[in-house]
C-alpha atoms as a PDB file:
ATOM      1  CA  UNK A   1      56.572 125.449  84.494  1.00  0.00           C
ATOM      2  CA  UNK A   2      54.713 127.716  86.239  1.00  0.00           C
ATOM      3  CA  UNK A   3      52.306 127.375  90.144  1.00  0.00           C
ATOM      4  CA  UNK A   4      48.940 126.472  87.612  1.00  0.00           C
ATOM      5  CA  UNK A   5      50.840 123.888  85.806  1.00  0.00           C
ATOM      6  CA  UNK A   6      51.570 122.064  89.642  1.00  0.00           C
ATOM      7  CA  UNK A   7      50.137 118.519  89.944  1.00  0.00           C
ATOM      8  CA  UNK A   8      51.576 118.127  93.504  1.00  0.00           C
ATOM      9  CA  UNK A   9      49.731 114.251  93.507  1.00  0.00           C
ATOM     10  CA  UNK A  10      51.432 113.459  90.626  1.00  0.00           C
ATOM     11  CA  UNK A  11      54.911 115.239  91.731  1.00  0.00           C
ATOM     12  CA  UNK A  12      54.467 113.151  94.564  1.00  0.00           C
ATOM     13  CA  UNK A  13      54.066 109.622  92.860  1.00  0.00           C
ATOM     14  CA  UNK A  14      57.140 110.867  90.798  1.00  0.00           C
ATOM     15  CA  UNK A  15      59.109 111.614  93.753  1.00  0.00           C
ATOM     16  CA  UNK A  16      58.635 108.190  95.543  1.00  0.00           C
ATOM     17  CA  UNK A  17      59.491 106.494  92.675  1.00  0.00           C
ATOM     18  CA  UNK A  18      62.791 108.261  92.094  1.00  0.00           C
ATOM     19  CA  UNK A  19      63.744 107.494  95.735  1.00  0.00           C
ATOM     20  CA  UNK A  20      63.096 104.244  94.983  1.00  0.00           C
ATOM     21  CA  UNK A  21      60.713 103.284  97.959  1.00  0.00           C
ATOM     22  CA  UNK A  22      59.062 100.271  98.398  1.00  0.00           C
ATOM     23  CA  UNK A  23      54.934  99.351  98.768  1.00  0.00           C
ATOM     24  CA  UNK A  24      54.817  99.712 102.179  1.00  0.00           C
ATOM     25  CA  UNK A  25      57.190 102.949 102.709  1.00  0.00           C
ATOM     26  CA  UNK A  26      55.289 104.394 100.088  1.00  0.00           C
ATOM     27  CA  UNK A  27      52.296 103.950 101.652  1.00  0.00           C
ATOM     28  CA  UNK A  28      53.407 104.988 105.384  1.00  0.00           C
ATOM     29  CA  UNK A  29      54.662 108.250 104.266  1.00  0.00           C
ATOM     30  CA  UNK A  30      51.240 108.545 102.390  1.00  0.00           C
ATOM     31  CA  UNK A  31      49.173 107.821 105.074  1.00  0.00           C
ATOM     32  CA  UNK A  32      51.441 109.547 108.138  1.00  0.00           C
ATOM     33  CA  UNK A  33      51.266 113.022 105.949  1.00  0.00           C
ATOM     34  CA  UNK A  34      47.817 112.916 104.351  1.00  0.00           C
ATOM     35  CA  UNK A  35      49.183 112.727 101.452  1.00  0.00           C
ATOM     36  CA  UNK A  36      45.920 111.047  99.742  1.00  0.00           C
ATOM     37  CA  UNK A  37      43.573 111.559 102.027  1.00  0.00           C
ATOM     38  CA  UNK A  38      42.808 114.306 105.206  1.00  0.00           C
ATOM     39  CA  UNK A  39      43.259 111.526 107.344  1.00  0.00           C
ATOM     40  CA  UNK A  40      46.339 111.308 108.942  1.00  0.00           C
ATOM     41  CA  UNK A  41      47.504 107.706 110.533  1.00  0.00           C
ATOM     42  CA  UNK A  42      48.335 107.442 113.514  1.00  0.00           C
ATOM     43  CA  UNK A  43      52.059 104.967 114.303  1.00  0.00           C
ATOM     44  CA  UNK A  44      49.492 102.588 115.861  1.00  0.00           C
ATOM     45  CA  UNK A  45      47.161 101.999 113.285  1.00  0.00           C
ATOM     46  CA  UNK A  46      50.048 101.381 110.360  1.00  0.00           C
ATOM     47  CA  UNK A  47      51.604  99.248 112.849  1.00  0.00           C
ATOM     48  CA  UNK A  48      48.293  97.304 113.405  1.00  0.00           C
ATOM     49  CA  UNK A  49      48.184  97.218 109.529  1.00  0.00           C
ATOM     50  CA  UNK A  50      51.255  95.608 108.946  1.00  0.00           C
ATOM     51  CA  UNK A  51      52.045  93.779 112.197  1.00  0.00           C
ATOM     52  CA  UNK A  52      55.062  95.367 113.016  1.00  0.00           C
ATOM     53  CA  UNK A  53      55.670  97.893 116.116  1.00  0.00           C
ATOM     54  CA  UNK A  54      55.011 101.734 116.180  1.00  0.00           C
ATOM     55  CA  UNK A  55      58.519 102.174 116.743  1.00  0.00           C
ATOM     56  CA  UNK A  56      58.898 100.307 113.712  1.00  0.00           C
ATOM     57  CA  UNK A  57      56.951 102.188 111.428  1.00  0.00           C
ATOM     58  CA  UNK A  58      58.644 105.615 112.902  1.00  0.00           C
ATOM     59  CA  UNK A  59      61.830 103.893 111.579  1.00  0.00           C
ATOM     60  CA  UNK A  60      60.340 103.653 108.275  1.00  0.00           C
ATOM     61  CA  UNK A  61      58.850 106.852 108.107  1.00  0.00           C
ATOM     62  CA  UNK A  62      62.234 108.281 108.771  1.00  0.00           C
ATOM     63  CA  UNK A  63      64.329 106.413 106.466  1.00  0.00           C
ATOM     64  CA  UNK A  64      61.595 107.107 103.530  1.00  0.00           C
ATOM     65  CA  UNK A  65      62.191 110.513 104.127  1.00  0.00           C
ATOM     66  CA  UNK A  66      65.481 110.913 104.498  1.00  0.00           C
ATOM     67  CA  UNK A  67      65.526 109.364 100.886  1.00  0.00           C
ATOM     68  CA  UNK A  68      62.726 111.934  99.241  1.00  0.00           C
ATOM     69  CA  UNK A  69      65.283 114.913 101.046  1.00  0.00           C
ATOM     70  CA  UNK A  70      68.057 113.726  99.403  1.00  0.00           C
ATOM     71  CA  UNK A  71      67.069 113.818  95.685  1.00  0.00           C
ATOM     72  CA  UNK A  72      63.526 116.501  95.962  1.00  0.00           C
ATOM     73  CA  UNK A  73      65.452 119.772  95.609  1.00  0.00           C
ATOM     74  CA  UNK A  74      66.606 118.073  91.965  1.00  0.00           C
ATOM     75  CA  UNK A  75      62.595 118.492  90.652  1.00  0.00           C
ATOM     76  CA  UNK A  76      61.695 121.511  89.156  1.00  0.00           C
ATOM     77  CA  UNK A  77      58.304 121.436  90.863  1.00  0.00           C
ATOM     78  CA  UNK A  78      59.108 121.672  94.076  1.00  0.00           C
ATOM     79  CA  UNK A  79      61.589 124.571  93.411  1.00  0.00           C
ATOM     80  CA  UNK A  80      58.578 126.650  92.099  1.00  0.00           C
ATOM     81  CA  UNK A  81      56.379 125.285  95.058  1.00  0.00           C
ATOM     82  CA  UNK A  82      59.075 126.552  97.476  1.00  0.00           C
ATOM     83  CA  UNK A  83      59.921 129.880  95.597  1.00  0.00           C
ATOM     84  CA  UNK A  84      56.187 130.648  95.341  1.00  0.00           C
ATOM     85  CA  UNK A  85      55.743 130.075  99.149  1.00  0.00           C
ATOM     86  CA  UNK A  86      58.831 132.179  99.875  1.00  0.00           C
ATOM     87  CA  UNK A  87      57.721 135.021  98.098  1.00  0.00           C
ATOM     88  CA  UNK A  88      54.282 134.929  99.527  1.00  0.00           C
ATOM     89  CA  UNK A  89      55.940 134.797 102.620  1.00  0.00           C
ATOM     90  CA  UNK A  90      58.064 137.830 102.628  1.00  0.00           C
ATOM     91  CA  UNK A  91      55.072 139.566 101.101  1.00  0.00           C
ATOM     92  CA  UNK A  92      52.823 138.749 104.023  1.00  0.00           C
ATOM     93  CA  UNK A  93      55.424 140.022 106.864  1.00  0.00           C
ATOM     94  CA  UNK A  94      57.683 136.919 106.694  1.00  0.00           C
ATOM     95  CA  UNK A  95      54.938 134.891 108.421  1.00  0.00           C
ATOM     96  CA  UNK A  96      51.208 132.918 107.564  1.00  0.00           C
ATOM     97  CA  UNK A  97      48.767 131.180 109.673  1.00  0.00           C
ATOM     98  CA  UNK A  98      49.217 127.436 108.214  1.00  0.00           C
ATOM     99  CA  UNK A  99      45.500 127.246 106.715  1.00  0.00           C
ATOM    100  CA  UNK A 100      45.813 130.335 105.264  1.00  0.00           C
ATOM    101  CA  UNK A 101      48.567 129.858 103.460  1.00  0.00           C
ATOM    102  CA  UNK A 102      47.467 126.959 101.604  1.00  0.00           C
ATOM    103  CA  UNK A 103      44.343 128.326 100.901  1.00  0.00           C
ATOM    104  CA  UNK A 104      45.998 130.983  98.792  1.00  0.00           C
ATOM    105  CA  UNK A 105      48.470 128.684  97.764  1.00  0.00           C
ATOM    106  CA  UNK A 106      45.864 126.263  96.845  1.00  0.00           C
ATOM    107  CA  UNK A 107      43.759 128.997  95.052  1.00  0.00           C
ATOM    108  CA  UNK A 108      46.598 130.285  92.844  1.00  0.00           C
ATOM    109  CA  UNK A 109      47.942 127.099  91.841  1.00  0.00           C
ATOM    110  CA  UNK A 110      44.299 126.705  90.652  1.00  0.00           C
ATOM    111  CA  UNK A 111      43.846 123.249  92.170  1.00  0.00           C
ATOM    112  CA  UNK A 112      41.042 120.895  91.668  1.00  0.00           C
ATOM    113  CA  UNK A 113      42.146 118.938  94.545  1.00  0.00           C
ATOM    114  CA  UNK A 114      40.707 118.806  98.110  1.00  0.00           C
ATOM    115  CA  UNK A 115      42.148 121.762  99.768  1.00  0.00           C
ATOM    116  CA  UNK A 116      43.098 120.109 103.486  1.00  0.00           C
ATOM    117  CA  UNK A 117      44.928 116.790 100.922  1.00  0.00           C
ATOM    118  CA  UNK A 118      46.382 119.773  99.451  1.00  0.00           C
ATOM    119  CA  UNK A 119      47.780 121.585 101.938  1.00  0.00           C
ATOM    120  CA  UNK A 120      49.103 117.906 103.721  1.00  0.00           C
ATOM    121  CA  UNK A 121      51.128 117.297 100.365  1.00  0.00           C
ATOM    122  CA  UNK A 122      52.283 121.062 100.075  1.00  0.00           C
ATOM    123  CA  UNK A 123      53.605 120.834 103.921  1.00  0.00           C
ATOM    124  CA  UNK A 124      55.177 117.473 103.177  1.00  0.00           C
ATOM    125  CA  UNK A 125      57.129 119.464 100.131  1.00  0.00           C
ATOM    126  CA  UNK A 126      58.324 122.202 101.768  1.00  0.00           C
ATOM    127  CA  UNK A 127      59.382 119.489 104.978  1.00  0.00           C
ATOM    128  CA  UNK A 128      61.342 117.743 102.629  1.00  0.00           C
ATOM    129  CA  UNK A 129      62.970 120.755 101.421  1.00  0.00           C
ATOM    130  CA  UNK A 130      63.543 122.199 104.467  1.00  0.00           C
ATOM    131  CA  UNK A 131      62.361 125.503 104.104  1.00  0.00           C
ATOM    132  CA  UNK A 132      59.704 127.727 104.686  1.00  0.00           C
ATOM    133  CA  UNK A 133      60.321 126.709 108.333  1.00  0.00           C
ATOM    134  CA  UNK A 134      57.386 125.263 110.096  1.00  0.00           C
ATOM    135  CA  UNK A 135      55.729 125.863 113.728  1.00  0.00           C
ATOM    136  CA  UNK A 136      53.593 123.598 115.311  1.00  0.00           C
ATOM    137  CA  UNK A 137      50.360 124.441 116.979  1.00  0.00           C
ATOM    138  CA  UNK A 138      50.980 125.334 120.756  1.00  0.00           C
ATOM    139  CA  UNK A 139      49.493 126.991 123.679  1.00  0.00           C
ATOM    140  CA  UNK A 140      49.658 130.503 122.542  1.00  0.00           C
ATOM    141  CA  UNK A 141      49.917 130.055 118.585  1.00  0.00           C
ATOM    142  CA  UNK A 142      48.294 128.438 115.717  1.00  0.00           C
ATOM    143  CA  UNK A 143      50.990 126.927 113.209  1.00  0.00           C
ATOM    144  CA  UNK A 144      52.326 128.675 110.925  1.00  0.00           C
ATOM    145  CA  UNK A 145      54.902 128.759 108.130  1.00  0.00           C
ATOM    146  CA  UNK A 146      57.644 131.478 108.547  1.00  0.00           C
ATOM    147  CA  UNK A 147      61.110 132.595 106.235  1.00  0.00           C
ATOM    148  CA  UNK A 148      63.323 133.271 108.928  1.00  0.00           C
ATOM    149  CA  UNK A 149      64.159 133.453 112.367  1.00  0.00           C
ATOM    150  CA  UNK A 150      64.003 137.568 112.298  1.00  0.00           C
ATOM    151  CA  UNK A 151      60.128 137.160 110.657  1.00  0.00           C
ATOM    152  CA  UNK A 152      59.268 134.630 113.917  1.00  0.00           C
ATOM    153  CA  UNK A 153      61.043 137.059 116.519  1.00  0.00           C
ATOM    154  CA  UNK A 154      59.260 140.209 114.917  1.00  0.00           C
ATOM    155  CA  UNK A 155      55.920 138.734 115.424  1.00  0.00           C
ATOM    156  CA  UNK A 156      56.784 137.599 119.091  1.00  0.00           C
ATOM    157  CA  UNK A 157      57.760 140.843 120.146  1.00  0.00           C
ATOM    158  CA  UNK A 158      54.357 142.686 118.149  1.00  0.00           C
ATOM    159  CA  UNK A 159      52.361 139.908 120.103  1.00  0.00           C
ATOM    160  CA  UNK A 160      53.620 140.652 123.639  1.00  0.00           C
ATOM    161  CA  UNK A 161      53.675 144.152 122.859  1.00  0.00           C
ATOM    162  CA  UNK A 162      49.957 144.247 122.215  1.00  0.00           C
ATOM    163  CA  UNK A 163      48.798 141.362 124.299  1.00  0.00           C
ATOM    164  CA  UNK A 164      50.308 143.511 127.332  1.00  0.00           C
ATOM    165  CA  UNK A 165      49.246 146.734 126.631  1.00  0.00           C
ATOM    166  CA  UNK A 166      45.392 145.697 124.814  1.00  0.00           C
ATOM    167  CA  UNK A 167      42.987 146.582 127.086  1.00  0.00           C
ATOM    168  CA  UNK A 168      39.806 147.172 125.498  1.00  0.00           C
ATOM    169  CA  UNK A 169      38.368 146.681 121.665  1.00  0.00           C
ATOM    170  CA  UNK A 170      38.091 150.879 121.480  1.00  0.00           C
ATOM    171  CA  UNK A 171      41.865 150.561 121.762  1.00  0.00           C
ATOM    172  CA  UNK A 172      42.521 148.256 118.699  1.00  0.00           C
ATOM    173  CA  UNK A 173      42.781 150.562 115.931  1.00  0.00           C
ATOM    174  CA  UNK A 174      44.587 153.517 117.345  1.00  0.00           C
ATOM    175  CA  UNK A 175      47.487 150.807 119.069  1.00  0.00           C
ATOM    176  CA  UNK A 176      47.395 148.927 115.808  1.00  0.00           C
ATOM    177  CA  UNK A 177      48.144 151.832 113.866  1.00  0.00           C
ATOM    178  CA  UNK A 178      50.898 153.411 116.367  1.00  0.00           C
ATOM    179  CA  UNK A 179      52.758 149.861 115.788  1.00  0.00           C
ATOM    180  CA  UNK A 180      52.777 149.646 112.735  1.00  0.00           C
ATOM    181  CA  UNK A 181      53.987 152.952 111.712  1.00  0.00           C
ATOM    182  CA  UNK A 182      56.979 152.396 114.201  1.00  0.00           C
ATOM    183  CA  UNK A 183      57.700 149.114 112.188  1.00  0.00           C
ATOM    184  CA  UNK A 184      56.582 151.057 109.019  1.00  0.00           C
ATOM    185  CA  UNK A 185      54.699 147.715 108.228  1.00  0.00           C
ATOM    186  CA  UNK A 186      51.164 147.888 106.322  1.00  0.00           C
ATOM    187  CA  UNK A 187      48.067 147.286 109.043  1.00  0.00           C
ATOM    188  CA  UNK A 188      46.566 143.978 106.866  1.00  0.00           C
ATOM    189  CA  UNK A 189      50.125 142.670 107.492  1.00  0.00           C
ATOM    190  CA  UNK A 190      50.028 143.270 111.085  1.00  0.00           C
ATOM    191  CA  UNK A 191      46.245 141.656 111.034  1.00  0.00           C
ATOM    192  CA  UNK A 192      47.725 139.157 109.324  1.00  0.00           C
ATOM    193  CA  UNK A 193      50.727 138.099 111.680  1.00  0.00           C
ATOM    194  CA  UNK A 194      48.094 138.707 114.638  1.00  0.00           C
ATOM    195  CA  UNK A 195      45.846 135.682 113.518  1.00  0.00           C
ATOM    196  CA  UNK A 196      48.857 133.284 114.259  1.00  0.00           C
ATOM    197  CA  UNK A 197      48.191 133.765 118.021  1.00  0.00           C
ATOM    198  CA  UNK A 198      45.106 132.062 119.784  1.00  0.00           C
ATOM    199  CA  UNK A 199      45.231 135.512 121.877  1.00  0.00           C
ATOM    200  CA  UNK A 200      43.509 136.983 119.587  1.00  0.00           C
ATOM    201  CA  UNK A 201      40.237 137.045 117.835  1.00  0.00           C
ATOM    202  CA  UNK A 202      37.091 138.586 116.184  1.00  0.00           C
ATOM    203  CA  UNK A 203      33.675 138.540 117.881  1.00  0.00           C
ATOM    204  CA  UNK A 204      30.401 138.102 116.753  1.00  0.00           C
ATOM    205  CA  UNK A 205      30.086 141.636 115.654  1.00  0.00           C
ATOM    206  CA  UNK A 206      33.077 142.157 113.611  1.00  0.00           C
ATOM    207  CA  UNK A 207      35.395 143.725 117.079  1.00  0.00           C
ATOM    208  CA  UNK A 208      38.995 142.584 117.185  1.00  0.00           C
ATOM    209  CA  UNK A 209      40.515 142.033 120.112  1.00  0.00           C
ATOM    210  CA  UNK A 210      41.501 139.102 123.327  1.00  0.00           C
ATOM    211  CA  UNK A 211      40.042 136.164 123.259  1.00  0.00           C
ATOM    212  CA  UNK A 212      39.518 135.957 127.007  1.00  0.00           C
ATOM    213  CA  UNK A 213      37.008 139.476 126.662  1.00  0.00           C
ATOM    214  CA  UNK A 214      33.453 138.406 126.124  1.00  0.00           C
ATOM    215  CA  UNK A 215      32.975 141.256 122.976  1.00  0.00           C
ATOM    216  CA  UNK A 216      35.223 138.697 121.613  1.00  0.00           C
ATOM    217  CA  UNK A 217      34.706 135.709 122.935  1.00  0.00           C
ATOM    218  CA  UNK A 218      31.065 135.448 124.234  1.00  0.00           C
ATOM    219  CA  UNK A 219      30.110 132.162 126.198  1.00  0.00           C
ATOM    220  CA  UNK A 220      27.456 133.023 128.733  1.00  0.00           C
ATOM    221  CA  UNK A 221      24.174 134.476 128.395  1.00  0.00           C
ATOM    222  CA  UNK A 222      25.003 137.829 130.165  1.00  0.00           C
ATOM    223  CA  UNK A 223      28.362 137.589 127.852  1.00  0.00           C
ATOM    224  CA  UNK A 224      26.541 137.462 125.022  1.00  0.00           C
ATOM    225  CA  UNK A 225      24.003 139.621 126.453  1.00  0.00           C
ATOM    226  CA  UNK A 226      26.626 141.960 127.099  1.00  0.00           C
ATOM    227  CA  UNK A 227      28.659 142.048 123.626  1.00  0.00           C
ATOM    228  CA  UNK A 228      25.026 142.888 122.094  1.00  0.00           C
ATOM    229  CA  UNK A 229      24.073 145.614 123.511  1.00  0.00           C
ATOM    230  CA  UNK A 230      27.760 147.106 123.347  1.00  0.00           C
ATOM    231  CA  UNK A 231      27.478 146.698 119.625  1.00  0.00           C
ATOM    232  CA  UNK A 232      24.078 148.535 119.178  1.00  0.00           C
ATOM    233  CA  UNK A 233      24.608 151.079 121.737  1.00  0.00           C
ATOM    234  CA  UNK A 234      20.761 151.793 122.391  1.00  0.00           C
ATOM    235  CA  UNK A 235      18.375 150.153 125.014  1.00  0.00           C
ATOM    236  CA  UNK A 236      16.848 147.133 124.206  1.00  0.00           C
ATOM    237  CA  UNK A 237      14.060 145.182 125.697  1.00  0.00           C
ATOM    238  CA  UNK A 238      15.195 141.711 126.783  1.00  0.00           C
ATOM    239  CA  UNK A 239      13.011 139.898 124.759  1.00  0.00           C
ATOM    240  CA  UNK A 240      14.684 141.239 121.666  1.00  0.00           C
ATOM    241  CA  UNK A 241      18.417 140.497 123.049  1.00  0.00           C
ATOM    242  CA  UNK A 242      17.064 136.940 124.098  1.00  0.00           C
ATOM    243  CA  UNK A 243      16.195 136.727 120.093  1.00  0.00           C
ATOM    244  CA  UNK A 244      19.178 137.825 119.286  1.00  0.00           C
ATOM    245  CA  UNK A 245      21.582 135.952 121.112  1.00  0.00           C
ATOM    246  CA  UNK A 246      19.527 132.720 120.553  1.00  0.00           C
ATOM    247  CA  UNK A 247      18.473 132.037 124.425  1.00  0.00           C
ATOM    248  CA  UNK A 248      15.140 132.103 126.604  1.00  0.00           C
ATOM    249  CA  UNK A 249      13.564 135.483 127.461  1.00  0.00           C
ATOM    250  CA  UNK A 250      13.372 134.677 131.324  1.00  0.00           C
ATOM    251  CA  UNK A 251      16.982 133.324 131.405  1.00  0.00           C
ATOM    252  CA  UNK A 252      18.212 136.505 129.873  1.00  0.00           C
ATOM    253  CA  UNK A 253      15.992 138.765 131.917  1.00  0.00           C
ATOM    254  CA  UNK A 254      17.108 137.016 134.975  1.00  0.00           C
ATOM    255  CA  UNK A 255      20.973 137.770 134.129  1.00  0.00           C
ATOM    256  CA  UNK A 256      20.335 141.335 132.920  1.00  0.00           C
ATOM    257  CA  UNK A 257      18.711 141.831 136.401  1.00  0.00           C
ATOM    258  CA  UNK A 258      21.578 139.979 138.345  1.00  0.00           C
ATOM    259  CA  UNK A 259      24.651 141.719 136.509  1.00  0.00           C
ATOM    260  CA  UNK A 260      25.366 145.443 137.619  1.00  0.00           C
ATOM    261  CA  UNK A 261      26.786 146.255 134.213  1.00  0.00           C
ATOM    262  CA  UNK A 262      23.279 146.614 132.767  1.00  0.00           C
ATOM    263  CA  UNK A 263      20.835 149.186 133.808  1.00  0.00           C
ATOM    264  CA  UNK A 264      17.092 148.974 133.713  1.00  0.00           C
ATOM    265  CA  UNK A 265      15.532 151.978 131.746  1.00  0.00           C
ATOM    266  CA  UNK A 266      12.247 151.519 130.835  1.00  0.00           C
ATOM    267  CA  UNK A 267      10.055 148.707 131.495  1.00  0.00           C
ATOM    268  CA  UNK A 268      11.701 145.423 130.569  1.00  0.00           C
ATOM    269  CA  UNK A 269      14.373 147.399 128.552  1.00  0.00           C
ATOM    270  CA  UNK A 270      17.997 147.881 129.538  1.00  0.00           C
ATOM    271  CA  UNK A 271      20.986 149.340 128.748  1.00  0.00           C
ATOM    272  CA  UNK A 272      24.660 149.304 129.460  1.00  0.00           C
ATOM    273  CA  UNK A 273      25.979 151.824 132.450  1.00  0.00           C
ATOM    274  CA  UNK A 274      28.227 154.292 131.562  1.00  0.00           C
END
């Protein structure tokens, strides 16, 4: 059997069947994971459903599961699920933003299934299996699917390394090129492992860099005001950056005036300072 041969909905019937679970066990783990729907259930609203406690249903959950972990690694399907992820894995630097990993999972496996139902019953798999290892979303990452403990520490120590040192987008590709050749690691690898942190992004006009920077993450008018005329490095009049960055003409004049990084060069036109 090979990934385009996977039908993980009906690898999924098959495996609740062979662990023997009942209706309603069947339909918690369902519902708790996604697994037919992007909806995920919340303990409360299965408990509503059946009339039984949330730390009832929790008790379920984990009993149906403990049965799919003990007989899943005995189907063919997930093995080639699991070995495909692996490989992708190691590939990619060891790590992959969650979403982007099933996307390319879903993509090669040529599924005709939704892609977020997909990626709920492909997660559920590889939890049941055990491996790739799985990181929740926090404060400082997106989650992500990783091989090994090594992979998850290499991408730590790349992030702080960066995070610390980053100071402005003109930086990016000269720092991101000195890493990587230390690491001897490929730069759409190091891109790659880079997306997993929320410290990180790409602005409006294609720059890479922090998140807290407004080239990157624009919120105000003199933000976006700003970011704009970075990227097109003449004067512009501030009619045509108030088209451009979607606000009122006398809102943006007003901040150009206000903010001492702009300069006024010409009659209503302005420029960065140097």
């Amino acid at each position: 059997m090979y990934l385009s041969n996977l039908n993980l909905e009906n690898f999924i019937e098959q495996l609740f069947e062979n662990a023997c679970l009942d209706t309603r066990s069947a339909d918690i783990l369902t519902k708790r994971f996604g697994l037919a729907s992007p909806k995920i259930d919340t303990l409360q609203t299965l408990g509503t459903q059946y009339d039984i406690t949330r730390e009832r249903v929790r008790q379920l959950e984990e009993q149906a599961i403990s049965k799919i972990k003990k007989i899943v690694a005995d189907f063919e399907e997930a093995l080639i699920l699991q070995n495909f992820a692996e490989k992708h894995l190691t590939a990619t630097g060891g790590l992959r933003k969650n979403d982007i990993l099933m996307q390319e999972i879903h993509s090669l496996a040529k599924s005709t299934n939704n892609t977020d139902v997909f990626s709920n019953q492909a997660g559920f798999v590889f939890q049941a299996l055990g491996h790739p290892f799985f990181c929740k979303e926090n404060n400082t990452f997106y989650s992500f699917w990783y091989v090994n403990d090594d992979a998850k520490k290499e991408m730590e120590v790349m992030h702080n390394e960066i995070t610390n040192s980053f100071q402005k987008v003109e930086q990016f590709d000269e720092m991101l090129r000195s890493i990587t050749a230390l690491r001897n690691m490929q730069e759409t690898i190091a891109v790659g492992l880079l997306s997993i942190s929320k410290r990180f992004g790409v602005g409006p006009y294609g720059d890479f860099g922090l998140t807290e920077w407004d080239e990157i993450n624009p919120k105000t008018v003199r933000a976006k005001a700003f970011a704009f005329l970075k990227k097109e490095r003449t004067p512009q009049h501030f009619t045509e950056i108030a088209k451009k960055i979607g606000s009122h003409a006398p809102t943006v004049h007003n901040e150009l005036i206000k903010d001492p990084r702009f300069t006024l060069v010409g009659r209503g036109t302005y420029g960065l300072k140097l």
